[in-house]
Protein backbone atom coordinates (compact mmCIF):
# COMPACT_ATOMS: atom_id res chain seq x y z
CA UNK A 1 14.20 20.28 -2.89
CA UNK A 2 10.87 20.44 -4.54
CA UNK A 3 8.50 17.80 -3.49
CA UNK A 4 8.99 15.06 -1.26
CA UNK A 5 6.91 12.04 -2.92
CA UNK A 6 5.57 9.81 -0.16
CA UNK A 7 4.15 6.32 -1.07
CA UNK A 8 2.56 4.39 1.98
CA UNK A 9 2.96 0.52 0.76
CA UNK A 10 1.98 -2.97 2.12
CA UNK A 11 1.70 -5.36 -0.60
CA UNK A 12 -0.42 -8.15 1.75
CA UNK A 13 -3.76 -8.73 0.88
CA UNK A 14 -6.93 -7.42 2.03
CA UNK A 15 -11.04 -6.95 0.84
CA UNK A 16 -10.77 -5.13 -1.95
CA UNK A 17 -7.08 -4.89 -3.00
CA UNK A 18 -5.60 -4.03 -6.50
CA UNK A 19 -4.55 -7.38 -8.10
CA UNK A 20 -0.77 -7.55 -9.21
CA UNK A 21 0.72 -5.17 -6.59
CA UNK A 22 3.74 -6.97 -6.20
CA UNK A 23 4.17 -5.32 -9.95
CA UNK A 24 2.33 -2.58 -9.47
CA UNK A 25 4.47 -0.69 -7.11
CA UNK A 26 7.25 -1.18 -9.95
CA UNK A 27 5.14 0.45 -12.14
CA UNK A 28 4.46 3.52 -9.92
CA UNK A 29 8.21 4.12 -8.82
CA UNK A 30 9.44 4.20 -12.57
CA UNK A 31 6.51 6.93 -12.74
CA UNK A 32 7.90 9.11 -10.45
CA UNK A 33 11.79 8.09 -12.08
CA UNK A 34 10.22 9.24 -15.36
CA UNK A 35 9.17 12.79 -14.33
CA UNK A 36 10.64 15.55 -16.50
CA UNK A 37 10.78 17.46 -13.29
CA UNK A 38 13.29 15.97 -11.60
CA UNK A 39 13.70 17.95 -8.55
CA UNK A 40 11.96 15.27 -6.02
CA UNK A 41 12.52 12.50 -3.39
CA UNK A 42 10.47 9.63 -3.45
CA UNK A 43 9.59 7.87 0.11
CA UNK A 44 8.52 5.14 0.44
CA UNK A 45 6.98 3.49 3.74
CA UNK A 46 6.47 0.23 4.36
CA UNK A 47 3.62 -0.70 6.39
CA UNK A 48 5.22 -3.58 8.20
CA UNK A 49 5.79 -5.47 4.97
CA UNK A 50 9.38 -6.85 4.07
CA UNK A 51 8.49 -7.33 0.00
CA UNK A 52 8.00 -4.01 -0.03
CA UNK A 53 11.61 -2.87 1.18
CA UNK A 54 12.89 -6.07 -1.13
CA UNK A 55 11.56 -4.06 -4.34
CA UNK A 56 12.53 -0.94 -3.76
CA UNK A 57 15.95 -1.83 -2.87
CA UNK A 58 16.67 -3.05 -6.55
CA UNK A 59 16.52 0.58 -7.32
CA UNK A 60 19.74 2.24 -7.18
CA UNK A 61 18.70 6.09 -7.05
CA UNK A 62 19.60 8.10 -4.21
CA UNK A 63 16.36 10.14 -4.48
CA UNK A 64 14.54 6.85 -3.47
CA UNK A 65 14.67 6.13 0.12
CA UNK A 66 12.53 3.30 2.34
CA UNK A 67 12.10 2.92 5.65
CA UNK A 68 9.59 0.33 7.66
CA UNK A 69 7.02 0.71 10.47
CA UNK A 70 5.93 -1.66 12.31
CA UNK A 71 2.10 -2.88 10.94
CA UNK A 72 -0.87 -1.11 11.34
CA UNK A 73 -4.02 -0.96 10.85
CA UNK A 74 -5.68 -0.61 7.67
CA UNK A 75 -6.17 2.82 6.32
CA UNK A 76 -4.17 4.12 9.30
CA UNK A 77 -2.43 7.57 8.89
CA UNK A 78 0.89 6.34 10.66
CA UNK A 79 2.70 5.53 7.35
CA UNK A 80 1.79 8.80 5.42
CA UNK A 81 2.80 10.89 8.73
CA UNK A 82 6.46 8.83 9.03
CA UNK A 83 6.61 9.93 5.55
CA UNK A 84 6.18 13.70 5.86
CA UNK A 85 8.46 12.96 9.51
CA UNK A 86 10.92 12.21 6.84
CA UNK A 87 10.54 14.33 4.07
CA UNK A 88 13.08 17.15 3.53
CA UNK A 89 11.11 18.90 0.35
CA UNK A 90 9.43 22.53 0.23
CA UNK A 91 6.05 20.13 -0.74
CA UNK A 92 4.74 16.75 -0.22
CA UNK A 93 2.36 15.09 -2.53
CA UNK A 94 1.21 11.37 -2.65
CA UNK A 95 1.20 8.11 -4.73
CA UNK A 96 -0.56 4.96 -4.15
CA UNK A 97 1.34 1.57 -4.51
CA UNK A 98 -0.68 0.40 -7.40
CA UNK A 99 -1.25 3.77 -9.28
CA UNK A 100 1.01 5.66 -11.42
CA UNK A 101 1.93 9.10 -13.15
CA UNK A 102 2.09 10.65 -16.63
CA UNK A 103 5.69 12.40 -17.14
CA UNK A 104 4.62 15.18 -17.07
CA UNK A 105 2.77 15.34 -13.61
CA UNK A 106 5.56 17.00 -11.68
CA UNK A 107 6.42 19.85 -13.89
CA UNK A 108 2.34 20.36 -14.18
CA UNK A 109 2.41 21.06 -10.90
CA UNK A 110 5.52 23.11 -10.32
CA UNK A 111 4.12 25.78 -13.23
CA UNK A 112 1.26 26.32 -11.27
CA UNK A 113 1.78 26.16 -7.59
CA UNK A 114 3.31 29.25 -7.32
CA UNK A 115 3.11 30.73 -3.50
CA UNK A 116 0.33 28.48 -2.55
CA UNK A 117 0.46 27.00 0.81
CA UNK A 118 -1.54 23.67 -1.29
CA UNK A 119 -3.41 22.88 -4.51
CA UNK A 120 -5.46 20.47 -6.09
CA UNK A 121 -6.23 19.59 -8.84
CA UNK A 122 -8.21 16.32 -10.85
CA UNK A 123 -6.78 13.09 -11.40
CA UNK A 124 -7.88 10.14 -13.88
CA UNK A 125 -9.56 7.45 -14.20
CA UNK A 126 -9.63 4.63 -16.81
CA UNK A 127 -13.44 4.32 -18.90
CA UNK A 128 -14.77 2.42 -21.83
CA UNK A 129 -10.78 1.62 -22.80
CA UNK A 130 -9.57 5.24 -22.28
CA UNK A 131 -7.99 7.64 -19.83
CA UNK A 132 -10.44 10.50 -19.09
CA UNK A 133 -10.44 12.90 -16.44
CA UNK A 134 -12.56 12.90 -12.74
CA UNK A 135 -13.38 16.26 -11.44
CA UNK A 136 -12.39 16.44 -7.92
CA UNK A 137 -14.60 18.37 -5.40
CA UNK A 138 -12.38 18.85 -2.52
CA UNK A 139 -15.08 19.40 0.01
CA UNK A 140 -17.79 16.39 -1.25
CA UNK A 141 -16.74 12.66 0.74
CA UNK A 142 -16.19 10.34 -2.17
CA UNK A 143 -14.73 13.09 -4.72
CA UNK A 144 -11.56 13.65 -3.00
CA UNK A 145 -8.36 11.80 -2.01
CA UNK A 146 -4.40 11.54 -1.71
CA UNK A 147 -4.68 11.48 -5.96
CA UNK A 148 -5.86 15.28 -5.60
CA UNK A 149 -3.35 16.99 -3.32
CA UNK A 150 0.21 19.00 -2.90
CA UNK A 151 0.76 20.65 -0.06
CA UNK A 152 3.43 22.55 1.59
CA UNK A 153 5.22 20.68 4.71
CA UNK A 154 5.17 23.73 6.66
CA UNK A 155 2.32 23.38 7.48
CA UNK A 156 2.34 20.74 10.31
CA UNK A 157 -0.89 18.83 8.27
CA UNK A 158 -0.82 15.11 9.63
CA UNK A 159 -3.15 12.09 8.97
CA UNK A 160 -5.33 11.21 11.83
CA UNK A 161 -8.99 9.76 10.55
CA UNK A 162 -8.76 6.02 10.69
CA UNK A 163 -10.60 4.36 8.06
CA UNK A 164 -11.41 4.27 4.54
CA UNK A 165 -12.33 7.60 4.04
CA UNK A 166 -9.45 9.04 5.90
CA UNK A 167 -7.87 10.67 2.62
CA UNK A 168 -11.23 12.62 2.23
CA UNK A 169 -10.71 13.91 6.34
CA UNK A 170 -7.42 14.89 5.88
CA UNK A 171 -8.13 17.39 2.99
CA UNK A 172 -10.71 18.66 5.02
CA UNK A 173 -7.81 19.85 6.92
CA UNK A 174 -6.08 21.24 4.59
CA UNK A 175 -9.08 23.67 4.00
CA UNK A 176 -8.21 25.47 7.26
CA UNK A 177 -5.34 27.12 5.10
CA UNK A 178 -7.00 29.44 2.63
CA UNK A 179 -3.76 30.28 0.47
CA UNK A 180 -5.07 27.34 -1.91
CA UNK A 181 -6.78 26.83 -5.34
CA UNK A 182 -7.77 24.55 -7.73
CA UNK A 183 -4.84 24.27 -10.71
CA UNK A 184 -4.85 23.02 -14.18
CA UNK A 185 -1.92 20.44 -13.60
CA UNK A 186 -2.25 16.65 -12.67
CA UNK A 187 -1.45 13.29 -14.81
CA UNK A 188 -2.29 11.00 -11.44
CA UNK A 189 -3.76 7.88 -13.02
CA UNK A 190 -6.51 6.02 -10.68
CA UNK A 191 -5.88 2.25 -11.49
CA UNK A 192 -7.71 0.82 -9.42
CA UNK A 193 -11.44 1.56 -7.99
CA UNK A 194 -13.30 -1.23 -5.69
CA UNK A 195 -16.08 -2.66 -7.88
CA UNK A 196 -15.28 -1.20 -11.01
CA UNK A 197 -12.00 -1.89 -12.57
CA UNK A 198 -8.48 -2.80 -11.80
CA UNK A 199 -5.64 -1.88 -14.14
């Protein structure tokens, strides 16, 4: 297998949440159904929160697997790490609950990867009623996150940083591996930013 997809989900509410998660996290699972590379398992961890396992149980694809751990704290690395635990692809990459993918995000990434031990690459964000892309600078806090990364599992990289920058700390990690580069690929669509908009 590919890439093991790994979506960390609790759909209670907190300071700054996406509105609408509850349909949200629809829309980002049909995302990942709708890739034209196909070659994928999509797991999905729910952060102590039963709605969560009662939505993604109305899907009947065996590449879609849940499991649930017991609550944690916010921003805590425990379901992303349960996630790779789990995962049985060559590469993990990430979605958020209340973001979702162009088609063609997948294959994007599977033309470029190549031998790298991890890549990254920009995502998007939505602007003055369009989708335009955000450069990421994987060393600069605030210009990273999970949006921006694929990674192989083999190499051991787990989520530790507790807090709200803790997707920024753990691609600092990644940087100790320096089979990497920036590729082309990447249709990860930000819908959500604290502040400024929520789509």
């Amino acid at each position: 297998m590919k890439f093991s997809v790994i979506m960390a989900s609790t759909l209670a509410e907190y300071g700054g949440a996406a509105s609408r998660r509850d349909e949200k996290i629809v829309r980002a699972i049909d995302s990942v159904i709708a890739q034209t590379f196909t070659d994928w398992e999509l797991i999905v961890v729910a952060d102590g929160c039963m709605k969560t396992m009662a939505i993604v149980a109305r899907y009947d694809d065996p590449r879609i697997k849940a499991v649930k751990i017991d609550k944690r704290p916010w921003w805590d690395g425990a379901p992303r790490n349960k996630g790779i635990e789990l995962a049985k692809g060559e590469y993990i990459i990430y979605i958020d609950n209340d973001d979702y993918w162009g088609d063609g995000h997948l294959q994007g990434i599977a033309d470029e990867i190549g031998d790298l031990d991890w890549a990254y690459f920009n995502d998007w964000i939505y602007s003055g009623g369009d989708w335009i892309p955000r450069n990421c600078d994987i060393k600069r806090l605030g210009a990273n996150g999970t949006s921006n990364v694929c990674h192989r599992k083999s190499l051991g990289v787990l989520w530790g940083h507790r807090g709200y920058a803790h997707d920024h700390y753990f691609n600092q990690k990644l940087l100790r591996f320096r089979n990497y580069k920036k590729i082309n690929a990447g249709e990860y669509c930000v819908c959500h930013i604290p502040n400024s908009y929520d789509v």
